[in-house]
Each structure stands twice: as structure tokens, then as C-alpha cells.
C-alpha atoms as a PDB file:
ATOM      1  CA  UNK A   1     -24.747  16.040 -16.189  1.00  0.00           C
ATOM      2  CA  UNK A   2     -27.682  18.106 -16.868  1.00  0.00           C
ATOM      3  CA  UNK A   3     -31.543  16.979 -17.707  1.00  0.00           C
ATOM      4  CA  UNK A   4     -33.901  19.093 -19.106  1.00  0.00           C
ATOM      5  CA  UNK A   5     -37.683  19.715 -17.200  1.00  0.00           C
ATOM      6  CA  UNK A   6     -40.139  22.218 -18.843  1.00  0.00           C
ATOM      7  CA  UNK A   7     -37.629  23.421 -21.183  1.00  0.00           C
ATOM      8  CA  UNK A   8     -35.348  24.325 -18.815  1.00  0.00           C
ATOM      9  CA  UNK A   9     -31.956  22.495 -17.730  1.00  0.00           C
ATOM     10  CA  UNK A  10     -31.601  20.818 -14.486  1.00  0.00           C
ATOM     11  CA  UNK A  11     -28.327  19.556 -12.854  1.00  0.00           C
ATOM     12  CA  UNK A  12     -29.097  15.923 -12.269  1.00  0.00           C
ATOM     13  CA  UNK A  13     -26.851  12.906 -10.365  1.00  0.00           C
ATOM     14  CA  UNK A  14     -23.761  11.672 -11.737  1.00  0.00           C
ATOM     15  CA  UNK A  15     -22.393   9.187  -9.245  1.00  0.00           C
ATOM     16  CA  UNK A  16     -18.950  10.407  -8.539  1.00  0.00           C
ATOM     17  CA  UNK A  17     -16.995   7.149  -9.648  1.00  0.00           C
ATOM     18  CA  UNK A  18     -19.171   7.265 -12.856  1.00  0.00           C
ATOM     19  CA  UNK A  19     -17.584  10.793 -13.406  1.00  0.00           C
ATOM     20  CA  UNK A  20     -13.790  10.400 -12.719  1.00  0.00           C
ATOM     21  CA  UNK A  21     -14.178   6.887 -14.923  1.00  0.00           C
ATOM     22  CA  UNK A  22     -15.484   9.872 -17.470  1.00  0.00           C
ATOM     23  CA  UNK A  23     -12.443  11.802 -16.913  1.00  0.00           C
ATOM     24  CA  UNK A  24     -10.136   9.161 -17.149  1.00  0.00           C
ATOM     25  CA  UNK A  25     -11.752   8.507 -20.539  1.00  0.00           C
ATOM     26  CA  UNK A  26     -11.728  11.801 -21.936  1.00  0.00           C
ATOM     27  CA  UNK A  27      -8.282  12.101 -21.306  1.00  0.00           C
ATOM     28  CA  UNK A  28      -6.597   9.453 -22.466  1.00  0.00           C
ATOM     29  CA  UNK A  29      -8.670   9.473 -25.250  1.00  0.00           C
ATOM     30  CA  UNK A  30      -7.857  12.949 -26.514  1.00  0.00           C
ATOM     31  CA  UNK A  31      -3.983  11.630 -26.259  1.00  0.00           C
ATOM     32  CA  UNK A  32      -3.291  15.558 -25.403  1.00  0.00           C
ATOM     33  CA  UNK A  33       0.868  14.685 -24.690  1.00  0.00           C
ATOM     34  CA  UNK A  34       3.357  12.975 -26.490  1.00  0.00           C
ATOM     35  CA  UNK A  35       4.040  10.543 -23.643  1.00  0.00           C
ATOM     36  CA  UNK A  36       2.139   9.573 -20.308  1.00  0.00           C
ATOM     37  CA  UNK A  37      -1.121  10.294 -20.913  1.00  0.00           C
ATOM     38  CA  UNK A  38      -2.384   7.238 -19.191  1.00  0.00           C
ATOM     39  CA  UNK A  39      -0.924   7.665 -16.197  1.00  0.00           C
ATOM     40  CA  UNK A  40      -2.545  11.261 -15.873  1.00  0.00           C
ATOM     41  CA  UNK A  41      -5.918   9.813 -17.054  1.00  0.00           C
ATOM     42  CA  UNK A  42      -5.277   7.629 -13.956  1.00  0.00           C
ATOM     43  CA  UNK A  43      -3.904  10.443 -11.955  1.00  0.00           C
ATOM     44  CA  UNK A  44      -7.187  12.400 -12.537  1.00  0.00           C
ATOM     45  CA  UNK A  45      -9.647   9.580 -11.972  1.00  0.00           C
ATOM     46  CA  UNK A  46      -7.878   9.185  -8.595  1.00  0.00           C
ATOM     47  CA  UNK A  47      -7.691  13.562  -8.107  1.00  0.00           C
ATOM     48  CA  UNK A  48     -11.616  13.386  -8.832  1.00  0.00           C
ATOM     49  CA  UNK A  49     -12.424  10.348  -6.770  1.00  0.00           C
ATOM     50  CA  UNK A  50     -10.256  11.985  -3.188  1.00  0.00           C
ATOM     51  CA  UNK A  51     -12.072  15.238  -4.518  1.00  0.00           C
ATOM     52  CA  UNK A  52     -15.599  13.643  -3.665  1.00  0.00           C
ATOM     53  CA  UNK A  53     -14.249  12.474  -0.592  1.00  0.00           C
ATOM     54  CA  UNK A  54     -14.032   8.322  -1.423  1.00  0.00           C
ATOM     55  CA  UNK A  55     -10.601   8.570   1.012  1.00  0.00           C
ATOM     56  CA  UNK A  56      -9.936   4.745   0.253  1.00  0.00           C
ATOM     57  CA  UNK A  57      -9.253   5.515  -3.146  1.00  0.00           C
ATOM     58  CA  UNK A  58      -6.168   6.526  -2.204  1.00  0.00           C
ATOM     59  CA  UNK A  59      -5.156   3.292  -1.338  1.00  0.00           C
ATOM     60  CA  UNK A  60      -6.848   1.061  -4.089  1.00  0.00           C
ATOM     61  CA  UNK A  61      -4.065   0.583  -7.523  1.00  0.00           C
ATOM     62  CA  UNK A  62      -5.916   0.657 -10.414  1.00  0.00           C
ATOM     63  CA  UNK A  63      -3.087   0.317 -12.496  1.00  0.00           C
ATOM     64  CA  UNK A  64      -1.816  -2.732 -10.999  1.00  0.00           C
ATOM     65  CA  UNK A  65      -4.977  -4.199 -12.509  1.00  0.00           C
ATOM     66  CA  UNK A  66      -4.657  -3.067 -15.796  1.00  0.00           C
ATOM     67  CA  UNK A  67      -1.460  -4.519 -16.302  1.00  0.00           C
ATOM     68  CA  UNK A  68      -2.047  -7.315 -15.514  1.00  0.00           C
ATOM     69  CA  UNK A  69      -4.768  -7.661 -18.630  1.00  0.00           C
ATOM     70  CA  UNK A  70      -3.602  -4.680 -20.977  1.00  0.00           C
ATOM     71  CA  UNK A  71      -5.586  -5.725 -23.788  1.00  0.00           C
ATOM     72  CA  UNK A  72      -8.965  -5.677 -22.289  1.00  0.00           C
ATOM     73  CA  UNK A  73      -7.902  -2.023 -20.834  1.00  0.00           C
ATOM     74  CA  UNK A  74      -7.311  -1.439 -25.450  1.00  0.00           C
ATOM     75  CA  UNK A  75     -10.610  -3.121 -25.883  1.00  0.00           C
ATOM     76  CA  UNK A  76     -12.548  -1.063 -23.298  1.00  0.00           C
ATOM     77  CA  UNK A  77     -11.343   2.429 -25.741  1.00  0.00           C
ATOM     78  CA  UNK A  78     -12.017   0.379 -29.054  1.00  0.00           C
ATOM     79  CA  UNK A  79     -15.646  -0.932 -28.253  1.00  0.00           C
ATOM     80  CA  UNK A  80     -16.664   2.884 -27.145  1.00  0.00           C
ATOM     81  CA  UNK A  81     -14.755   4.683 -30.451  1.00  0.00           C
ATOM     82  CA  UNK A  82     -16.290   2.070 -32.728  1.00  0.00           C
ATOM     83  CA  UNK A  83     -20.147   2.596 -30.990  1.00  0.00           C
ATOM     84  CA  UNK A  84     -20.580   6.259 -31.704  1.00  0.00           C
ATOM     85  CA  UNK A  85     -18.353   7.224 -28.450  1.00  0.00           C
ATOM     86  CA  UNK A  86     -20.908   5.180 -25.714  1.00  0.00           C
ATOM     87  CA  UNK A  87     -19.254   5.110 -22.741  1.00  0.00           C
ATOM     88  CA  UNK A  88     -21.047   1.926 -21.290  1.00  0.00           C
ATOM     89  CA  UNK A  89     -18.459  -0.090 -22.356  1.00  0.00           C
ATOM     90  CA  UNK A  90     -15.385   1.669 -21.021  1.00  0.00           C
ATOM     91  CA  UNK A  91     -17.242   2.624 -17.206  1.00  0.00           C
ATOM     92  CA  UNK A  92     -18.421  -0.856 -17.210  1.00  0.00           C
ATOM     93  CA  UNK A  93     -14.845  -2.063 -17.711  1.00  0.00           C
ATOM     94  CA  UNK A  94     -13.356   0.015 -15.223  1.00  0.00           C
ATOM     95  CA  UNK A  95     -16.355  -0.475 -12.549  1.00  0.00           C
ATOM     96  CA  UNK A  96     -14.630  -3.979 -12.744  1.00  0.00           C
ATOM     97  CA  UNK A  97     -11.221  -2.475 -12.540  1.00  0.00           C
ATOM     98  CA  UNK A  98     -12.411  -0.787  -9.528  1.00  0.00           C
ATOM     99  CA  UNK A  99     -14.017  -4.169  -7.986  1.00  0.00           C
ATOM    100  CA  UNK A 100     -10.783  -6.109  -8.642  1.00  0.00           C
ATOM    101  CA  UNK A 101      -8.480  -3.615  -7.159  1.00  0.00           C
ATOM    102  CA  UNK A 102     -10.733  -3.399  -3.945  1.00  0.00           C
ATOM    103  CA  UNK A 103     -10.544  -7.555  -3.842  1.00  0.00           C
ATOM    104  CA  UNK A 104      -6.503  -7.297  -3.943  1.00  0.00           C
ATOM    105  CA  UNK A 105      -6.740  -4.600  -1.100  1.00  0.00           C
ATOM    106  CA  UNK A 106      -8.726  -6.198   1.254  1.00  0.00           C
ATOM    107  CA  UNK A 107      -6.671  -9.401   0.433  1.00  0.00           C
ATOM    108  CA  UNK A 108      -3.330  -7.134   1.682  1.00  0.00           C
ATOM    109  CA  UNK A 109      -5.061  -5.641   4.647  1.00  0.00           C
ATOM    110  CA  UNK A 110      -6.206  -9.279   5.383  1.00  0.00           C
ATOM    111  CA  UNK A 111      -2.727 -10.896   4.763  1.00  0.00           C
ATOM    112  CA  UNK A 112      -0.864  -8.043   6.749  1.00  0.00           C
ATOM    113  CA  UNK A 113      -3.691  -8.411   9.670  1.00  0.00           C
ATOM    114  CA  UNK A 114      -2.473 -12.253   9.896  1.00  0.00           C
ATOM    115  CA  UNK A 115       1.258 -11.409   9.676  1.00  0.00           C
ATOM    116  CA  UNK A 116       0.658  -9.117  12.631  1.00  0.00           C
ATOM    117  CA  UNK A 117      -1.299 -11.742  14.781  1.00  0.00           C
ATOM    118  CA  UNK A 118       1.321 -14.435  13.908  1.00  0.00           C
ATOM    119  CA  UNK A 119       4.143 -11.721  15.060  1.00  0.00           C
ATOM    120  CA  UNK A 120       2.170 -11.184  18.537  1.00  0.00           C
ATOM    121  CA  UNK A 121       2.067 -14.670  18.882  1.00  0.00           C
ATOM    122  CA  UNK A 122       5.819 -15.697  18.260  1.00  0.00           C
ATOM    123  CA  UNK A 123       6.972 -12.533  21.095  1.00  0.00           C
ATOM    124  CA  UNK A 124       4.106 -12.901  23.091  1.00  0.00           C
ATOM    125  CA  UNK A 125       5.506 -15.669  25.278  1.00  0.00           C
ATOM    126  CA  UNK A 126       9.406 -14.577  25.273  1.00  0.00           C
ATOM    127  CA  UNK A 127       9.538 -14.204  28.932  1.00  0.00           C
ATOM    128  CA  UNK A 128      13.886 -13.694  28.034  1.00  0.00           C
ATOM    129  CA  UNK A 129      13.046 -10.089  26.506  1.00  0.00           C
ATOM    130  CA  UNK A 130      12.199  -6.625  28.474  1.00  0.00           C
ATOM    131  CA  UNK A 131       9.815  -4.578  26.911  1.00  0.00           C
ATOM    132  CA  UNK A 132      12.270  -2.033  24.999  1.00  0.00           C
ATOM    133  CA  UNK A 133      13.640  -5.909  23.363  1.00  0.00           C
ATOM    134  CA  UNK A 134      10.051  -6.947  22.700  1.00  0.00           C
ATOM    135  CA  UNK A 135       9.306  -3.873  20.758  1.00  0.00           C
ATOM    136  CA  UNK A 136      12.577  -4.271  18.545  1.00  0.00           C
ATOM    137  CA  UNK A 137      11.715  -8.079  18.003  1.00  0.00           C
ATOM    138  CA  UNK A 138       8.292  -6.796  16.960  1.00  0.00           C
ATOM    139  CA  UNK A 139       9.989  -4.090  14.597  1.00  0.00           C
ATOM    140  CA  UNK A 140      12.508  -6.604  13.027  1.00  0.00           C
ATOM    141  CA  UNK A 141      10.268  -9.384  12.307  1.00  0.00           C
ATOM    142  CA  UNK A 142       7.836  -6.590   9.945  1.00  0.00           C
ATOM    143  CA  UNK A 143      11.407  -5.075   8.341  1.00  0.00           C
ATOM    144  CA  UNK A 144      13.774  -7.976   7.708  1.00  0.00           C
ATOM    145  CA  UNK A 145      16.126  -5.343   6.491  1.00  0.00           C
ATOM    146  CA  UNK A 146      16.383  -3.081   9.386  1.00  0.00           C
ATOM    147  CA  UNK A 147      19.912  -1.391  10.818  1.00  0.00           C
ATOM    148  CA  UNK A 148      19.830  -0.354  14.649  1.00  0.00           C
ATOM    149  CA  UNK A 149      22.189   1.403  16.700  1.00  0.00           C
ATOM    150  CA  UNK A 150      22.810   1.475  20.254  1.00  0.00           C
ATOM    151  CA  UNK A 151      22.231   5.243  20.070  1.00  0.00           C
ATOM    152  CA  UNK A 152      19.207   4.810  18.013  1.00  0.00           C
ATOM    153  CA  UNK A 153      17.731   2.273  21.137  1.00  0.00           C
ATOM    154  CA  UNK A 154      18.409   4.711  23.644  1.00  0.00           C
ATOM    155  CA  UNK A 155      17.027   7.496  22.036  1.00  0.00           C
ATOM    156  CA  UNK A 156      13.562   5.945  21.216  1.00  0.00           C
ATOM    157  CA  UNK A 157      13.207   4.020  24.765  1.00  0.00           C
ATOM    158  CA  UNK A 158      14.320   7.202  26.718  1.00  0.00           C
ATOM    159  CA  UNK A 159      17.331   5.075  28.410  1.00  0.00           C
ATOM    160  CA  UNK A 160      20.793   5.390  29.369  1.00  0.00           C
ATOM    161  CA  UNK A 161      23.396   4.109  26.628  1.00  0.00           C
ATOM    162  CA  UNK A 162      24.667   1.565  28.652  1.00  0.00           C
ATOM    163  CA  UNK A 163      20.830   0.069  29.139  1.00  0.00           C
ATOM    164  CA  UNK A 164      20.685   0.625  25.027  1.00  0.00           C
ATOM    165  CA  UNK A 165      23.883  -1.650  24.863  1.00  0.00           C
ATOM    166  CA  UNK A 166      23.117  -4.363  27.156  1.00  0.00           C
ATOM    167  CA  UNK A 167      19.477  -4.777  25.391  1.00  0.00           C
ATOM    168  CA  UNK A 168      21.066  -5.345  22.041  1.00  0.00           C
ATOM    169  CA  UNK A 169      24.202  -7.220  22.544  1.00  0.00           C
ATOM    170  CA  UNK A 170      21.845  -9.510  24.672  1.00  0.00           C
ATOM    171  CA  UNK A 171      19.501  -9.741  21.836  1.00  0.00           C
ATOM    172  CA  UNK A 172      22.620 -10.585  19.303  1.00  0.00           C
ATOM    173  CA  UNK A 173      23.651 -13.037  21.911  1.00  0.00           C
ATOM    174  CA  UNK A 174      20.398 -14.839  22.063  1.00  0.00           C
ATOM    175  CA  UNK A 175      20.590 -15.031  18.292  1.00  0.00           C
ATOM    176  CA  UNK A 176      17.648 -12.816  17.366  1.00  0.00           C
ATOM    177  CA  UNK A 177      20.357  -9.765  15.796  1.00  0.00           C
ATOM    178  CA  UNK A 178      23.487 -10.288  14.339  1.00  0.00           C
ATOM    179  CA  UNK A 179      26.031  -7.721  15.198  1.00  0.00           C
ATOM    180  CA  UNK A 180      28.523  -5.802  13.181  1.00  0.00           C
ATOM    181  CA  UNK A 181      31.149  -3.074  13.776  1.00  0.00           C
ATOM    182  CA  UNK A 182      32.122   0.081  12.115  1.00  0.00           C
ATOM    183  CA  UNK A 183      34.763   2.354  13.292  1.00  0.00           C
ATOM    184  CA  UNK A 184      33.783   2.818  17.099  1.00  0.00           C
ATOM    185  CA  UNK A 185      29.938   2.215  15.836  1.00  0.00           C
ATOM    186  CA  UNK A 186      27.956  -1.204  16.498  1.00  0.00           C
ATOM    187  CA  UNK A 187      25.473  -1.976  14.064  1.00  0.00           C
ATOM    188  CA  UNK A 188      22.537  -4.379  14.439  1.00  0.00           C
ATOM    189  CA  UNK A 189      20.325  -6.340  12.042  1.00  0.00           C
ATOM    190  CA  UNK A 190      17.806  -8.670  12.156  1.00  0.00           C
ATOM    191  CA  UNK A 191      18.917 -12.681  12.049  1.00  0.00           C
ATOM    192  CA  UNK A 192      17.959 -13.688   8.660  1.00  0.00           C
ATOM    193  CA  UNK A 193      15.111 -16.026   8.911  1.00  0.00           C
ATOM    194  CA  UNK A 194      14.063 -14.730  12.036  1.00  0.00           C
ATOM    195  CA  UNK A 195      10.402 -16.145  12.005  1.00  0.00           C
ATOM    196  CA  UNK A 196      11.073 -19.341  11.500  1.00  0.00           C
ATOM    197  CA  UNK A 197      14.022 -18.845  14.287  1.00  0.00           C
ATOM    198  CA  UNK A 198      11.646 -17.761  16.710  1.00  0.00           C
ATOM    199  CA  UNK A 199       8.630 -20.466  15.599  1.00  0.00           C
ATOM    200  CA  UNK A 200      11.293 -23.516  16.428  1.00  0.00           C
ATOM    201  CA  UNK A 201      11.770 -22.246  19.912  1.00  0.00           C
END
């Protein structure tokens, strides 16, 4: 953005958010492709944001916002084409965008922060599992839909196969696994509903 001072042109401060929401307009708004042109008006508002080093950007969904109100996104373009092209309206629209995306972040970070502390707290106290066990309960109870293998076990723990084996038949015993068998191959999965298994006992 330049500014002019005796005559002469100065390069003045354009926040950087201010300047991919820019971007984002501009493209989309010269409609350049037959199809997906929002999504790479969205791809380079995000390529200019992680270019001015806002690394969290990375993680924030802008589009999950918009879809949610797809209208007011419409609105945003109309109001600036019908006011001689001021962008007020569309970088004030996506400055809220921005603010509602960050809200539904820290809301994840938040819920996954409790789901951890509630996992900690339902293995904490099962003084029936060895570490290696503890660490698979703690794996299974944040992916439902995991497989394991004896092999697998062994491998990541650094342990014989026959430790690997006991550990997980002992686990299927206790009811946190549920085995299966392939061929010559045991298979492993989590019990479904294992939280609430574990919270009754």
C-alpha cells in the first residue's frame, strides 16, 4: 500500500491479515476459472497469511465458517461491487470470519484438552495393566477404531513376542480388546464403548 509524502511515494503498513483478506477478494472476484475459484481465494488468503509468519493460521478453517452462513459470505461481495468496489465491507466480514473460526479452535483444543485429562484419569488408577498395556489403553480410548497386532506391540515396546502376546490376550481377557483371528494372525481392537467400560469400574 503506498502513501504519498512531498510528492513522492512511500510504502506504508498494511496489516498482513488486512492484505490476504485483499487477496482473497481480488480473486474470487475476478472469477479467473471456470470452477473453484473460491477455494483458491481461500487457498491464497491462507498462502499469504503462513507467508507473514501467523503459523496458527494453518490450523484455523475459514471455510467451515462460511458454510455454515453462505449468504452473508454473497452479501460481503455484493455490498463492496454495489459501493464503488470499498472493501470495508468484505475485510470487515471476514475479520469476523477470522474471529469465529479462532472461537471454534480454541473450543477443539479445549474439548480435546478435557478428553485427554478424562483419559489420564480413567488409566491412571488401573493398577491390573503394565506400562506397555497402559499406553495401548491410552491409544485405544483416543482411536476407537484402532487394529493392533501382536507384532505391532512388540515392535513399538522393544519386547519379545511372547511378552507382546501375553499383554494383549490379557488385555482381551480383561475385556478392554476384543480379539479376532486371521489365518495364523491375531488381530486386536478396542471394546466398543470402552470409556464408559472403564468409568463403571
Amino acid at each position: 500500500m503506498c502513501e504519498f509524502a512531498n510528492g513522492k511515494a512511500t510504502q506504508g503498513f498494511l496489516h498482513p491479515i488486512v492484505r490476504a483478506i485483499i487477496l482473497h477478494f481480488w480473486l474470487a472476484y475476478d472469477h479467473p476459472f471456470v470452477d473453484g475459484n473460491g477455494r483458491c481465494a481461500r487457498a491464497l488468503f491462507y498462502w499469504s497469511m503462513l507467508n507473514s509468519g501467523d503459523w496458527l493460521c494453518e490450523f484455523v478453517s475459514i471455510s467451515q465458517v462460511v458454510r455454515k452462513a453462505p449468504i452473508r459470505y454473497g452479501r460481503a461481495f455484493l455490498y463492496t461491487e454495489s459501493d464503488d468496489n470499498d472493501l470495508t465491507y468484505f475485510i470487515l466480514y471476514h475479520l469476523d470470519v477470522m474471529h469465529r473460526a479462532m472461537d471454534e479452535l480454541h473450543a477443539y483444543i479445549q474439548r480435546k484438552t478435557n478428553e485427554l485429562k478424562e483419559t489420564e484419569q480413567l488409566i491412571r488408577l488401573r493398577a491390573d495393566l503394565n506400562h506397555r498395556q497402559l499406553a495401548l489403553l491410552g491409544h485405544a480410548l483416543r482411536h476407537p477404531d484402532a487394529l493392533y497386532t501382536i507384532r505391532e506391540h512388540q515392535n513399538n515396546h522393544h519386547v519379545v513376542y511372547q511378552t507382546a502376546r501375553t499383554d494383549l490376550f490379557a488385555m482381551a481377557e480383561k475385556g478392554y480388546l476384543i480379539e479376532s483371528r486371521h489365518g495364523r494372525e491375531y488381530f486386536f481392537r478396542p471394546t466398543p464403548g470402552l470409556r464408559e467400560f472403564l468409568g463403571k469400574g
